[in-house]
Protein backbone atom coordinates (compact mmCIF):
# COMPACT_ATOMS: atom_id res chain seq x y z
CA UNK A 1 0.00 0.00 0.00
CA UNK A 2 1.50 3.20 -0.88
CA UNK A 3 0.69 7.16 -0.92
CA UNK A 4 0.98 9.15 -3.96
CA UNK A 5 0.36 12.90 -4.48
CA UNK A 6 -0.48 14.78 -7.92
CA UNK A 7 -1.77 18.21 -8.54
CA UNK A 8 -4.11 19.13 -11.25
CA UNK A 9 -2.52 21.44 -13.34
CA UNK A 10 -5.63 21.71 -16.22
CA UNK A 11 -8.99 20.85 -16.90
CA UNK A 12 -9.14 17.41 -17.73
CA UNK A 13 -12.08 14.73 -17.75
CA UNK A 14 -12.21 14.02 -14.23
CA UNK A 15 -12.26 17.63 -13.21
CA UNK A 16 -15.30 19.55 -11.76
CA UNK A 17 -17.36 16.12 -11.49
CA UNK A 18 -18.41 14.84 -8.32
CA UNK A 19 -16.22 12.21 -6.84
CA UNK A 20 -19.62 9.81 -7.13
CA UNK A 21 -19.60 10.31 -10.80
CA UNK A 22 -16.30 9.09 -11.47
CA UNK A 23 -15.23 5.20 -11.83
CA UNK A 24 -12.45 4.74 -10.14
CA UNK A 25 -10.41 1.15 -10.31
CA UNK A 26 -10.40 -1.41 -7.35
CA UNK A 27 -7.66 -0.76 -5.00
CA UNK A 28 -7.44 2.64 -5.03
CA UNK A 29 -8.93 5.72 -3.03
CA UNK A 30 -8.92 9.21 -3.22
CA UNK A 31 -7.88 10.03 0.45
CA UNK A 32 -7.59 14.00 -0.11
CA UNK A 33 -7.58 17.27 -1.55
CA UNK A 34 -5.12 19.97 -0.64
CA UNK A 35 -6.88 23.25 -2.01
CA UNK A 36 -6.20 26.85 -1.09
CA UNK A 37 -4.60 25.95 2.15
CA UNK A 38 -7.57 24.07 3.00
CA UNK A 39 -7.40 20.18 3.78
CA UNK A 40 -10.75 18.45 2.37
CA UNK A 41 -11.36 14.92 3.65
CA UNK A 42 -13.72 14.17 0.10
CA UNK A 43 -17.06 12.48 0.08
CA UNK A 44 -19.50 11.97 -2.94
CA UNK A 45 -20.29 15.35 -3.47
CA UNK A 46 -16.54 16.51 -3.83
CA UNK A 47 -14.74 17.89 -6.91
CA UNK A 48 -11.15 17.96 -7.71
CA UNK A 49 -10.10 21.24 -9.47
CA UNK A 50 -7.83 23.12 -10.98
CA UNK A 51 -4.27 23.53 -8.45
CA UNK A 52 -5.69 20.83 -5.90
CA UNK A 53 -3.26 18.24 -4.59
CA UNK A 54 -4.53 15.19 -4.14
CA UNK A 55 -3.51 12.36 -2.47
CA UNK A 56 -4.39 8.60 -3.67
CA UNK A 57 -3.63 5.79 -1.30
CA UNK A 58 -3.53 2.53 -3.63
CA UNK A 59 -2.35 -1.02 -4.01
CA UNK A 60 -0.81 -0.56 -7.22
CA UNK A 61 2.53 0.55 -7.39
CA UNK A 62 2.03 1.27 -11.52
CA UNK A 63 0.10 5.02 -10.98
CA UNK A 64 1.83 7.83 -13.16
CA UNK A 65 -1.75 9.84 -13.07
CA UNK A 66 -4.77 11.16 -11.86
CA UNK A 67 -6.46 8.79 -14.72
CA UNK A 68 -4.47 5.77 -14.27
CA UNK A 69 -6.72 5.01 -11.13
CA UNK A 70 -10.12 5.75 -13.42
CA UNK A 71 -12.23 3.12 -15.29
């Protein structure tokens, strides 16, 4: 099990959609968003944007990207 953090440095497809709305792969869970100095432990409702850092926790040691943990 490992920690990885990425930022989100443009709009992409997984932007500005609610954390229910997106697939994500087994294994892997979006743990949470840095944004504006603020710390956001994310539930459903939840959007990653623009300049957030995020941090996955995952069993896969092969994650390069935000959309390598999407379906």
């Amino acid at each position: 099990v490992e920690a990885q953090e990425f930022i989100i440095r443009k709009e992409c497809q997984f932007t500005n959609v609610p954390l229910k709305n997106l697939k994500t792969k087994p294994n892997n869970l979006i743990a949470c968003i840095g944004r504006k100095r603020q710390i956001i432990i994310p539930g459903g409702d939840d959007c990653m944007e623009v300049g957030d850092s995020v941090i996955v926790v995952t069993m896969d040691s092969h994650i390069e990207d935000l959309e390598d943990i999407l379906m």
